[in-house]
Structures are given as C-alpha cells and as structure tokens.
C-alpha atoms as a PDB file:
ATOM      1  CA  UNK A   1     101.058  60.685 193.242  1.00  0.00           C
ATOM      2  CA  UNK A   2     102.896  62.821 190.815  1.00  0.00           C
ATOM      3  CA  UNK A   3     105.601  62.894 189.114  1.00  0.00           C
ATOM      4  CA  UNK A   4     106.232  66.412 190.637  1.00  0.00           C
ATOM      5  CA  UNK A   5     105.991  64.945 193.832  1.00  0.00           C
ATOM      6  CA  UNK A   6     109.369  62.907 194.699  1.00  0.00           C
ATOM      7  CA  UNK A   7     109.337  60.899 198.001  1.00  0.00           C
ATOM      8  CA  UNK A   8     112.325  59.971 199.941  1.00  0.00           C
ATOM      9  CA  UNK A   9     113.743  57.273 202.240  1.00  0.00           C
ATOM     10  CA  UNK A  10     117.310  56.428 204.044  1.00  0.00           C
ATOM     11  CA  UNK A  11     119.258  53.162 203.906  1.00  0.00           C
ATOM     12  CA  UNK A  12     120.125  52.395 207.049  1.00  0.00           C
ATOM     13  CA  UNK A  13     122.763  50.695 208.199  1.00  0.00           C
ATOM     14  CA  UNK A  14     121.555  47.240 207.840  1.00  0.00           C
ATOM     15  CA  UNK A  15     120.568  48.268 204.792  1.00  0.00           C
ATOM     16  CA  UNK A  16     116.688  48.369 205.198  1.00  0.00           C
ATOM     17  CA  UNK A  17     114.657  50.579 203.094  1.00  0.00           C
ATOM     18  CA  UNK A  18     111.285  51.924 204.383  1.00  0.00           C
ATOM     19  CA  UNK A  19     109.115  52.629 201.167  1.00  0.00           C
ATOM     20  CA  UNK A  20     106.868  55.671 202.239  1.00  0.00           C
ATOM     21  CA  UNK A  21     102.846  54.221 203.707  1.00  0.00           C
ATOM     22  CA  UNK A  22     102.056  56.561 200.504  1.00  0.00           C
ATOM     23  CA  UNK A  23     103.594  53.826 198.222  1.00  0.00           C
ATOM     24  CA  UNK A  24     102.517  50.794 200.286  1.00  0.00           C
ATOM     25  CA  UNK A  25      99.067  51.774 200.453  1.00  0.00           C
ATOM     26  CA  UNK A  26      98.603  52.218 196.843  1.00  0.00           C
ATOM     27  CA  UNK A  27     100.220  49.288 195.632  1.00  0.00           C
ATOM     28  CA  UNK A  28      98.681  46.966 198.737  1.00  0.00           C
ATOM     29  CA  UNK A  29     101.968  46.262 200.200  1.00  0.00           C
ATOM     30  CA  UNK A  30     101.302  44.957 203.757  1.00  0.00           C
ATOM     31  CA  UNK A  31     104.029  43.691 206.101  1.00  0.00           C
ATOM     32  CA  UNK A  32     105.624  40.833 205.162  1.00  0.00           C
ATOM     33  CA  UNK A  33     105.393  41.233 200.993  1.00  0.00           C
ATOM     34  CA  UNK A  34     108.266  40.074 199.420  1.00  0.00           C
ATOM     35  CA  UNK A  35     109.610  41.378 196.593  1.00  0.00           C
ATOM     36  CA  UNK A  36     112.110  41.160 193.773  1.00  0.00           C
ATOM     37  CA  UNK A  37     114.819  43.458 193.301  1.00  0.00           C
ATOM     38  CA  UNK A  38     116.026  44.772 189.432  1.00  0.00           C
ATOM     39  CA  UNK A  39     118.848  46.534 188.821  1.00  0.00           C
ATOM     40  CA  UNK A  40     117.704  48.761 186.050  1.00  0.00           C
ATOM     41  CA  UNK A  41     119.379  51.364 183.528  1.00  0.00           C
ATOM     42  CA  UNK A  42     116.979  54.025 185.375  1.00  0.00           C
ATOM     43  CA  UNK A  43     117.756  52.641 188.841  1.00  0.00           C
ATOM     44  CA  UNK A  44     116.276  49.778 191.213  1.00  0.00           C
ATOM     45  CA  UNK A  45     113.117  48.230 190.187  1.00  0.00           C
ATOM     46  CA  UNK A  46     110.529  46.504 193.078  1.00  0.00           C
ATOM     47  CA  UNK A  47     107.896  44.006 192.161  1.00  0.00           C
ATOM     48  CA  UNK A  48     106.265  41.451 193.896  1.00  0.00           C
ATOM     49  CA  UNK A  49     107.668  38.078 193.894  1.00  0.00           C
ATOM     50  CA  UNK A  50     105.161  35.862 192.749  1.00  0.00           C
ATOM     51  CA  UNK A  51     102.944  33.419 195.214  1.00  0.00           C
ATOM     52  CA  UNK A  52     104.163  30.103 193.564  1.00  0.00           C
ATOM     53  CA  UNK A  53     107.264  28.912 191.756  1.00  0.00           C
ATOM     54  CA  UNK A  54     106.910  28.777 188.243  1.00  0.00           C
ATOM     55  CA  UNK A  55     105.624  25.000 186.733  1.00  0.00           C
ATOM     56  CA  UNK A  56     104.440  24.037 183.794  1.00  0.00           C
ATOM     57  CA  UNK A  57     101.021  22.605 182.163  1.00  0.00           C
ATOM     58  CA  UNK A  58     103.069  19.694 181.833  1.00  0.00           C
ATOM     59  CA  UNK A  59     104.474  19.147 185.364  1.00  0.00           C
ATOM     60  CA  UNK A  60     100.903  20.192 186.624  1.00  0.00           C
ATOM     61  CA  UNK A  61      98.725  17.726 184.489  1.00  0.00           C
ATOM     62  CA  UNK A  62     101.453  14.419 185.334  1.00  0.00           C
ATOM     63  CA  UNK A  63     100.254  15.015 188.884  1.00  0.00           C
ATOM     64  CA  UNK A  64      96.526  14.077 187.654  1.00  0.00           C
ATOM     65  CA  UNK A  65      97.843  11.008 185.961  1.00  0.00           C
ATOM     66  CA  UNK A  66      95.302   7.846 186.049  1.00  0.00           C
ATOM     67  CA  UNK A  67      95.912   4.644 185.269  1.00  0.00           C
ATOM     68  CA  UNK A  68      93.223   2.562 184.956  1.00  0.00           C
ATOM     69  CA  UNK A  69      89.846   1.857 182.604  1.00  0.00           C
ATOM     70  CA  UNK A  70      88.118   5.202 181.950  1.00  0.00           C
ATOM     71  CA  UNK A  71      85.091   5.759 184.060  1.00  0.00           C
ATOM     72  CA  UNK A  72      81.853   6.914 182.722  1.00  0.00           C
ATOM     73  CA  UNK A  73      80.125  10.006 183.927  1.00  0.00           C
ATOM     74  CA  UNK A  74      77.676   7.979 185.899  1.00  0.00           C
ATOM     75  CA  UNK A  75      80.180   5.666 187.618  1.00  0.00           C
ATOM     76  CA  UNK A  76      82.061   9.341 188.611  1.00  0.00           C
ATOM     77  CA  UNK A  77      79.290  10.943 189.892  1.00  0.00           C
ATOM     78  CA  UNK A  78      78.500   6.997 192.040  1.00  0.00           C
ATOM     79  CA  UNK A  79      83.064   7.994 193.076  1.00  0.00           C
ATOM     80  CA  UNK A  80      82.193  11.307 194.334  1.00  0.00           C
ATOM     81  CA  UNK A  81      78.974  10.537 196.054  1.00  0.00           C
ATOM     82  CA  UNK A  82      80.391   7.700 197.785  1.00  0.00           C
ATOM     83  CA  UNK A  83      82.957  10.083 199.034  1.00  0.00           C
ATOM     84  CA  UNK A  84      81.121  13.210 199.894  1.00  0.00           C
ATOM     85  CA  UNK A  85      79.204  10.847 202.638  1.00  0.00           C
ATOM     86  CA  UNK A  86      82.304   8.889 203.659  1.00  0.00           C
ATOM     87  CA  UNK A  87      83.792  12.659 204.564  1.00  0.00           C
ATOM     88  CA  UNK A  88      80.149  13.565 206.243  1.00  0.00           C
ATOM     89  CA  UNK A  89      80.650  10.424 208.788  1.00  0.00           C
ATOM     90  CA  UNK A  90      84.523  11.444 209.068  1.00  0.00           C
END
C-alpha cells in the first residue's frame, strides 16, 4: 500500500475504530490484538502491546534461586532421570 493510496474509517459513536482488512492483514492483526495508543506530533500511533509485562534479568534469575550444595553434572542428569520416569507413571 502506497502512500498515494489513503484509506479511511469512521469513529463511531462508542468510539470504535475499524482499521481497513487491508491494514490488518498486512500487519497480522487478528481479532482480539491489543494495542497501544500514541498521541503523536503527526497524529495517533498503533502498535502492539507487548505479550508480557516488562521484568528484568534480575527479577527473572531470583525465581531460579537454589539453595543448597551444588550438584554435579552426573548427580543432575541421576535429578532429571528420576523425574522424567516419575512423570511417565503419573
């Protein structure tokens, strides 16, 4: 799509704004996308809103904290073995 080509829309009175299928289509835009609103100098900018609030490495890695002797690679491997089969009888 152009810039010569200009697509419209309406606000309607609940204030809902159907982008045209042109727009949706090209930037994947199915039902139920949410998206942020911008107030720009050149008008209202769209984007999506992104899939998960923003964290931190820091807030992410405290959730992996361990406490307790290190394990070796061979005493991990024993760990997930043990539970791969406990989840097979489960």
């Amino acid at each position: 799509m152009g810039v010569q080509e200009r697509l419209t829309t309406v606000i309607s009175t609940k204030g809902q704004v159907i982008l045209p299928k042109a727009i949706r289509d090209q930037r994947q835009w199915g039902a139920g996308t949410k998206l942020t609103v911008e107030e720009t100098a050149d008008g209202v900018l769209l984007k999506p809103a992104p899939a998960f609030a923003p964290s931190t490495v820091d807030a992410v890695f405290a959730s992996l904290k361990y406490e307790g002797t290190a394990l070796s690679i061979d005493e991990m491997d024993v760990a997930v073995a043990r539970e791969a089969k406990r989840r097979a009888r489960d």
